[in-house]
N, C-alpha and C. Protein backbone atom coordinates (compact mmCIF):
# COMPACT_ATOMS: atom_id res chain seq x y z
N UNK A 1 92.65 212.11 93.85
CA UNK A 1 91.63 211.21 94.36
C UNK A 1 91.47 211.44 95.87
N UNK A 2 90.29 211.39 96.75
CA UNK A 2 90.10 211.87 97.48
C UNK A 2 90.22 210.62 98.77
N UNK A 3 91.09 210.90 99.69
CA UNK A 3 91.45 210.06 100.81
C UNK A 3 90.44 209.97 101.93
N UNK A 4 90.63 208.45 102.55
CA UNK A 4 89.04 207.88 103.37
C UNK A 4 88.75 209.03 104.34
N UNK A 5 89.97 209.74 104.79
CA UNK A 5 89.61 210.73 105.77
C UNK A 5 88.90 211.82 105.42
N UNK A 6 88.77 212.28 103.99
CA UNK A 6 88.41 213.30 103.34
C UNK A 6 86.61 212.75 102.89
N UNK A 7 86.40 211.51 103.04
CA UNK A 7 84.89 211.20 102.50
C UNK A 7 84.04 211.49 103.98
N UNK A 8 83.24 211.31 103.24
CA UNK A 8 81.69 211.91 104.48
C UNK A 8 80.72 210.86 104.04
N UNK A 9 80.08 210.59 104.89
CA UNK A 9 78.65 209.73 105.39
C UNK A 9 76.88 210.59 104.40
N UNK A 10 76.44 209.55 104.02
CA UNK A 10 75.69 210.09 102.96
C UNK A 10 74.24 209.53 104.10
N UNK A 11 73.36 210.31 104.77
CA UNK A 11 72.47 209.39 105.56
C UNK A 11 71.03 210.09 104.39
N UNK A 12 70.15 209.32 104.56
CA UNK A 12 69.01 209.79 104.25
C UNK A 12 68.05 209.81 105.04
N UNK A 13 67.51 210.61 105.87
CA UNK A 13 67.24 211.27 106.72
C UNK A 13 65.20 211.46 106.78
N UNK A 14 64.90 211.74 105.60
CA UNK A 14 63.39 211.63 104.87
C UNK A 14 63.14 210.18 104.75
N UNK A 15 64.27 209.14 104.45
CA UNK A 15 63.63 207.58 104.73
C UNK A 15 63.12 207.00 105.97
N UNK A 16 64.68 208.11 106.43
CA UNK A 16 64.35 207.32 108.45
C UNK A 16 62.98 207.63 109.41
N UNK A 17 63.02 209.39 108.33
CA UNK A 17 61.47 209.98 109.43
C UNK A 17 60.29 208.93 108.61
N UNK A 18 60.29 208.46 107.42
CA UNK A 18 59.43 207.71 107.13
C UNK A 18 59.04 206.14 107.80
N UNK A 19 60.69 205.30 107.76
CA UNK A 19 60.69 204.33 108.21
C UNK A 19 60.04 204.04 109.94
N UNK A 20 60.62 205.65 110.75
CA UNK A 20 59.87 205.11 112.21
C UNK A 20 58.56 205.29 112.60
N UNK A 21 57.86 205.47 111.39
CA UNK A 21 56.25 205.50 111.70
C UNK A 21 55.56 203.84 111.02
N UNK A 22 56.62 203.60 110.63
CA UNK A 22 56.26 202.24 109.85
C UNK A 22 56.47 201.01 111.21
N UNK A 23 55.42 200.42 111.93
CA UNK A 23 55.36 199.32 112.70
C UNK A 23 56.39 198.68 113.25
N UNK A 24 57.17 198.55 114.17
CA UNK A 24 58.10 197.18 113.88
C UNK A 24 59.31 197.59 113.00
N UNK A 25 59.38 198.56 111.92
CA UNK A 25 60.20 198.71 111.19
C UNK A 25 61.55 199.11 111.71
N UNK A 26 61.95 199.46 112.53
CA UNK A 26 63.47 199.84 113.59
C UNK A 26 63.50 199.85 114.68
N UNK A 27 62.52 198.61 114.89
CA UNK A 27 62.79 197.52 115.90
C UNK A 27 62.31 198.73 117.37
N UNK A 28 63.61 198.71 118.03
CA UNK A 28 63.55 199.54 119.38
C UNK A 28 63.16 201.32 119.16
N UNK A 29 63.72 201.60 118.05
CA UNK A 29 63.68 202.43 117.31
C UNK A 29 62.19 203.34 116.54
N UNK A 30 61.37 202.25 116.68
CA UNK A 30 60.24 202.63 115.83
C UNK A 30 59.30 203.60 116.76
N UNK A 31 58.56 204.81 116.15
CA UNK A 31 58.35 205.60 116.99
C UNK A 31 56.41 205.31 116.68
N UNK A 32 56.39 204.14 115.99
CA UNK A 32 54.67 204.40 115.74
C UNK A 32 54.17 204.29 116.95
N UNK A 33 54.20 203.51 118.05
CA UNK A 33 53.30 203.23 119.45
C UNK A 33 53.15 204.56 119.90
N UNK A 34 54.37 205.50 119.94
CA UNK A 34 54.19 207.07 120.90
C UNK A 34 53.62 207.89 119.83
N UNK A 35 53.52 207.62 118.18
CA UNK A 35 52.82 208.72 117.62
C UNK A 35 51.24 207.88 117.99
N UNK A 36 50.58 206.89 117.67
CA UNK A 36 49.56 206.60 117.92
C UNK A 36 49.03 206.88 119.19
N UNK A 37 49.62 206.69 120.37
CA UNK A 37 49.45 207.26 121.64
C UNK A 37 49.24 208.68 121.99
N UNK A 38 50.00 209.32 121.33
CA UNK A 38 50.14 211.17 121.21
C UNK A 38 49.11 211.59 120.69
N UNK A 39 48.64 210.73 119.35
CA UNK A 39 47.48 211.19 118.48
C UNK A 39 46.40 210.62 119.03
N UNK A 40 45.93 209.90 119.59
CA UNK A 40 44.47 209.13 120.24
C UNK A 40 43.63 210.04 119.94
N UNK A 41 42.57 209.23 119.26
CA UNK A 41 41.10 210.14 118.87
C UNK A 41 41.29 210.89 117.26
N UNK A 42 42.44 210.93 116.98
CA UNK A 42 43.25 210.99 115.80
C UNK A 42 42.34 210.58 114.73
N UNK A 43 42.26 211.01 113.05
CA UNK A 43 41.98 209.66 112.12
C UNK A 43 43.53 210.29 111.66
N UNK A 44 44.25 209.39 112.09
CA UNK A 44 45.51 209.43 111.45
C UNK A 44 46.37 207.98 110.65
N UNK A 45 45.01 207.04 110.57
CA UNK A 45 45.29 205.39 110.09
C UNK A 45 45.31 205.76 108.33
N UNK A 46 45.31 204.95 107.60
CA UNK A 46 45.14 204.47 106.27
C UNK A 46 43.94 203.62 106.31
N UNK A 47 42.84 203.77 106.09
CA UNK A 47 42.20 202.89 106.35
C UNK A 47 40.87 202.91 105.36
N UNK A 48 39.66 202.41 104.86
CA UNK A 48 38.51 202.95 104.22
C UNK A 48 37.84 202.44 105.38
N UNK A 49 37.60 202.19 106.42
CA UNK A 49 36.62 202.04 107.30
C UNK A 49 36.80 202.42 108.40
N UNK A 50 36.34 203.68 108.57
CA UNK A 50 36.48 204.59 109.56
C UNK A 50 36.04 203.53 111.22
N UNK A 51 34.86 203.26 111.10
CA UNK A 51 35.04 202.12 112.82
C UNK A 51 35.93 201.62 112.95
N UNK A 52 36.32 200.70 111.98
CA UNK A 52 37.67 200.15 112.25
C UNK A 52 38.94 200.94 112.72
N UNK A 53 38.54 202.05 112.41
CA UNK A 53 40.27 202.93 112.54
C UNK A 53 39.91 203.37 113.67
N UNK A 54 38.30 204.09 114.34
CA UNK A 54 38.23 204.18 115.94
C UNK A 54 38.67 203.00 116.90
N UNK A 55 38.15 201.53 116.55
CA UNK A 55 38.10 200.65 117.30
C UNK A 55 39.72 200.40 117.61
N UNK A 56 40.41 200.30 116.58
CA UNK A 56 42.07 199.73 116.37
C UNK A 56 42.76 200.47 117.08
N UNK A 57 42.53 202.33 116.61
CA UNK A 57 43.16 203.21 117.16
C UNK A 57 42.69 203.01 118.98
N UNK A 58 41.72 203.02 119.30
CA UNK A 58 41.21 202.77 120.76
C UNK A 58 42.00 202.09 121.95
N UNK A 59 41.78 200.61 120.65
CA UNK A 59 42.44 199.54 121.44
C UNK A 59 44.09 199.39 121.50
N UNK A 60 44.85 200.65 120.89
CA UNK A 60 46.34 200.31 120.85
C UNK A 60 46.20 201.32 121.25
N UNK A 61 45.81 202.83 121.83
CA UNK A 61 46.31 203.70 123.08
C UNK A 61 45.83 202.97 124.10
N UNK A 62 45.26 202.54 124.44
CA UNK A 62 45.02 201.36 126.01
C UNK A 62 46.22 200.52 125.98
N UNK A 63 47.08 199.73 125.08
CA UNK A 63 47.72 199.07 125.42
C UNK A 63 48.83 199.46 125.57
N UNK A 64 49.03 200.83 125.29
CA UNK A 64 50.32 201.54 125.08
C UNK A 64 50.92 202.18 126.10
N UNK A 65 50.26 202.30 127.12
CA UNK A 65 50.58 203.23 128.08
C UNK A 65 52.31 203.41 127.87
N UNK A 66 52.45 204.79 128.25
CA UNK A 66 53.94 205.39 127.90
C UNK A 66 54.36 205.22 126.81
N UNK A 67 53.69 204.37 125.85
CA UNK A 67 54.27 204.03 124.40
C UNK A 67 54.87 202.52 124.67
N UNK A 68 54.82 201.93 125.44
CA UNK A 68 56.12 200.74 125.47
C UNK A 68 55.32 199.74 126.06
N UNK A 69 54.91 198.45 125.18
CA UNK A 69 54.25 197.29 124.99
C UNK A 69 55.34 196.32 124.49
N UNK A 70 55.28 195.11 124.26
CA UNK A 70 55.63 194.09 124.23
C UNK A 70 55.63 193.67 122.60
N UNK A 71 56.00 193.43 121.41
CA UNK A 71 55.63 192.96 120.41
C UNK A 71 54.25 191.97 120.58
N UNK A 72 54.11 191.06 121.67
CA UNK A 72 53.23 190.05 121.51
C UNK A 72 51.89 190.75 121.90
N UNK A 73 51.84 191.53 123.15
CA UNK A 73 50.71 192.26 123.29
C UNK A 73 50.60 193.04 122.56
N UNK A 74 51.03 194.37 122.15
CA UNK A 74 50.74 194.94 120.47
C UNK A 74 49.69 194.40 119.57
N UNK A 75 50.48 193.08 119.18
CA UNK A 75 49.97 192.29 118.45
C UNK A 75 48.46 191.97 118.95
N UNK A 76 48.44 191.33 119.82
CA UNK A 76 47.17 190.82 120.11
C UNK A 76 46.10 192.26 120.34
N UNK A 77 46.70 193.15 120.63
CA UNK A 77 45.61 194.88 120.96
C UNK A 77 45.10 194.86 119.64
N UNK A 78 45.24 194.58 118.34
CA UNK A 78 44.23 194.70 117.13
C UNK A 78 44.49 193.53 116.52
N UNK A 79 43.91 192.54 117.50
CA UNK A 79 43.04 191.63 117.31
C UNK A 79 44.22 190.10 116.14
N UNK A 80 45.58 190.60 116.09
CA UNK A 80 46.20 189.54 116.11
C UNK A 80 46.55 189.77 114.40
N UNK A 81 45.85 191.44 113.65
CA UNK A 81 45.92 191.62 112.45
C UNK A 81 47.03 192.85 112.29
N UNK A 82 47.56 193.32 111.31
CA UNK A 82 48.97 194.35 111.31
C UNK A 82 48.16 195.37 111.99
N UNK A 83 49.04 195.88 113.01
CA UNK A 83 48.57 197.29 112.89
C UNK A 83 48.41 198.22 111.42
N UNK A 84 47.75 198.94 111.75
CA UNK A 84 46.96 199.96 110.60
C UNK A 84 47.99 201.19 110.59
N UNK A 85 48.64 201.34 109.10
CA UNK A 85 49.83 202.30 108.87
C UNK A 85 48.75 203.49 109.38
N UNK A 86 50.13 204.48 109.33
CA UNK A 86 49.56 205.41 109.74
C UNK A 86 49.85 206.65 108.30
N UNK A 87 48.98 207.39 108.02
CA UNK A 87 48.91 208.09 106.89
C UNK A 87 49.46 209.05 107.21
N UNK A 88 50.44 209.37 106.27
CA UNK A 88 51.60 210.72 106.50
C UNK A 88 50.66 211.88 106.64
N UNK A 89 49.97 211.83 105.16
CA UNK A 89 49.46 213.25 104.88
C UNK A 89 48.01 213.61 105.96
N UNK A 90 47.35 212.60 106.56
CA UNK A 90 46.45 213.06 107.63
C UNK A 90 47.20 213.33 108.42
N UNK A 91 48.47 212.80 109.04
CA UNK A 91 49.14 213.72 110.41
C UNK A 91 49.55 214.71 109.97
N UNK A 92 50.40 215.17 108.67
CA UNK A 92 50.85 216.35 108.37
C UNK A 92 49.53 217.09 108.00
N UNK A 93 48.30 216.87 107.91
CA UNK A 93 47.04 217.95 107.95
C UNK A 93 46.78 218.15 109.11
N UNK A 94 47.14 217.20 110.30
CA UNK A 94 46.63 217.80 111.82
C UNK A 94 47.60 218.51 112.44
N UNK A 95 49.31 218.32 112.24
CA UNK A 95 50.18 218.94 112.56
C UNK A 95 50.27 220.17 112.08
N UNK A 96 50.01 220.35 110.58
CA UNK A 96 50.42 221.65 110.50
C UNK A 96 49.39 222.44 111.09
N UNK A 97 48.13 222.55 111.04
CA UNK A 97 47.26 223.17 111.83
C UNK A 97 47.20 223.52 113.07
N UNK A 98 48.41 222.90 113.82
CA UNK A 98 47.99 222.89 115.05
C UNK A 98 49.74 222.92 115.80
N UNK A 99 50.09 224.37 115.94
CA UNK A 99 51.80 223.97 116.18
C UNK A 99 51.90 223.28 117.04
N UNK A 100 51.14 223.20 118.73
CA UNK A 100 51.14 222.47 119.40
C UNK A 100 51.89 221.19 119.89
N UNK A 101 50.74 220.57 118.60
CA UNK A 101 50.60 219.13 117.75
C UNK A 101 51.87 218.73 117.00
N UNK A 102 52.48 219.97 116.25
CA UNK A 102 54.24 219.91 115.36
C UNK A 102 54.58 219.27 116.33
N UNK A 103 54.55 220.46 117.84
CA UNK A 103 55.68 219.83 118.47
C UNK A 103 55.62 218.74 119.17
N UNK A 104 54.43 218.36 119.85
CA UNK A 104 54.18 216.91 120.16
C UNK A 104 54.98 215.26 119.29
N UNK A 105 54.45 215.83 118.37
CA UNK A 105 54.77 215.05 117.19
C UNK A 105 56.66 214.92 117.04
N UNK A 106 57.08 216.31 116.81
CA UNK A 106 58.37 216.89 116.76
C UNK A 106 59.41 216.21 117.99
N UNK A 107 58.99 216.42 118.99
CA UNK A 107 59.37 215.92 120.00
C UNK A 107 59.09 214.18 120.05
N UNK A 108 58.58 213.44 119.76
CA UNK A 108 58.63 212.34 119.00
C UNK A 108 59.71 211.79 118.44
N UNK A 109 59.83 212.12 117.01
CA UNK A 109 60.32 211.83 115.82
C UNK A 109 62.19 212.38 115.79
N UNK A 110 62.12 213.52 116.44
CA UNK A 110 63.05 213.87 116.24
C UNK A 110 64.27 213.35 116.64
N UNK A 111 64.14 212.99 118.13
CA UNK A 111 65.36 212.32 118.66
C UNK A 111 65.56 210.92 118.16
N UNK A 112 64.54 210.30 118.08
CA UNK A 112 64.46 209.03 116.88
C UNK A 112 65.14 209.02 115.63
N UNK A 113 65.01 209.99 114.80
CA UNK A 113 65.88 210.39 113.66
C UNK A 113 67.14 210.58 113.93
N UNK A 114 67.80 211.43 115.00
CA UNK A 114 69.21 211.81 114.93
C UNK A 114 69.04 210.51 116.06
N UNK A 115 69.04 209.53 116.68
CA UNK A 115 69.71 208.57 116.87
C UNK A 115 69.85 207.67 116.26
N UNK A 116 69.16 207.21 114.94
CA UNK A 116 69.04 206.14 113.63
C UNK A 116 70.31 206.59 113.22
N UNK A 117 70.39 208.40 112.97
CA UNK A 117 71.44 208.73 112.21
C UNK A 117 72.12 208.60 112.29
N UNK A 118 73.01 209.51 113.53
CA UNK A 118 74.10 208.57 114.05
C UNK A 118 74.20 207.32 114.01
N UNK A 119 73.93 206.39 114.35
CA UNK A 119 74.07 205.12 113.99
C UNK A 119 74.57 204.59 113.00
N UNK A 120 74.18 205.21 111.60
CA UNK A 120 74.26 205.09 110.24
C UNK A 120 75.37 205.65 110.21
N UNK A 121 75.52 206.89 110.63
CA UNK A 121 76.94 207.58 110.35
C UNK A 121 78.15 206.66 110.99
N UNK A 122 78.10 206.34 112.21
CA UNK A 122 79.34 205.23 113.04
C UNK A 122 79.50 203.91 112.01
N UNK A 123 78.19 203.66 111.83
CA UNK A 123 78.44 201.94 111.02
C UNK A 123 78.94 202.02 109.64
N UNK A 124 78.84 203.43 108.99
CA UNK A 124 79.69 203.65 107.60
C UNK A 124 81.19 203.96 107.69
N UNK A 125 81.62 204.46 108.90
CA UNK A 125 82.79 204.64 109.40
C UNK A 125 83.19 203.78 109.98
């Protein structure tokens, strides 16, 4: 039987890159304000009404400057309603097209991920 020193940390890694594009979802952690900011002019929302996704997207790179707003102002930049998810597969159609853009994006997400991870890895240990 295999001893505590001998077990390893199981992280899932495809949840976390999912979870920090999700709003609010890891708190300090969440990387949607700097991908929405990075992407401006973007249709990178979920949305069926394209004005709406200019107007929303508009009004949350203005409030974003550097990426780092307030939960309450956030909030109030689209109008006091959730921000508008952001659709995987339209950023992964503008990223892959555009390595640039990977790495914009890449540079993002990434250090966000391996610091969730770690995290996960210390708090299972």
């Amino acid at each position: 039987s295999p001893s505590a020193k001998d077990a390893f940390s199981v992280v899932d890694v495809d949840g976390i890159a999912h979870d920090i594009l999700v709003p609010g979802k890891k708190g300090s952690d969440c990387g949607y304000r700097r991908v929405v900011e990075a992407f401006s002019g973007e249709d990178i929302f979920v949305t069926n009404d394209n004005s709406a996704n200019k107007s929303n997207n508009n009004t949350i790179v203005n409030d974003c400057k550097n990426g780092i707003v307030n939960k309450a102002t956030f909030s109030n930049s689209v109008e006091n309603k959730e921000p508008l998810p952001i659709d995987r597969r339209k950023l992964g159609n503008i990223i892959f097209r555009d390595s640039m853009k990977r790495r914009k994006l890449n540079g993002i997400t990434h250090p966000l991920i391996s610091k969730i991870m770690m995290k996960e890895i210390v708090r299972e240990n």
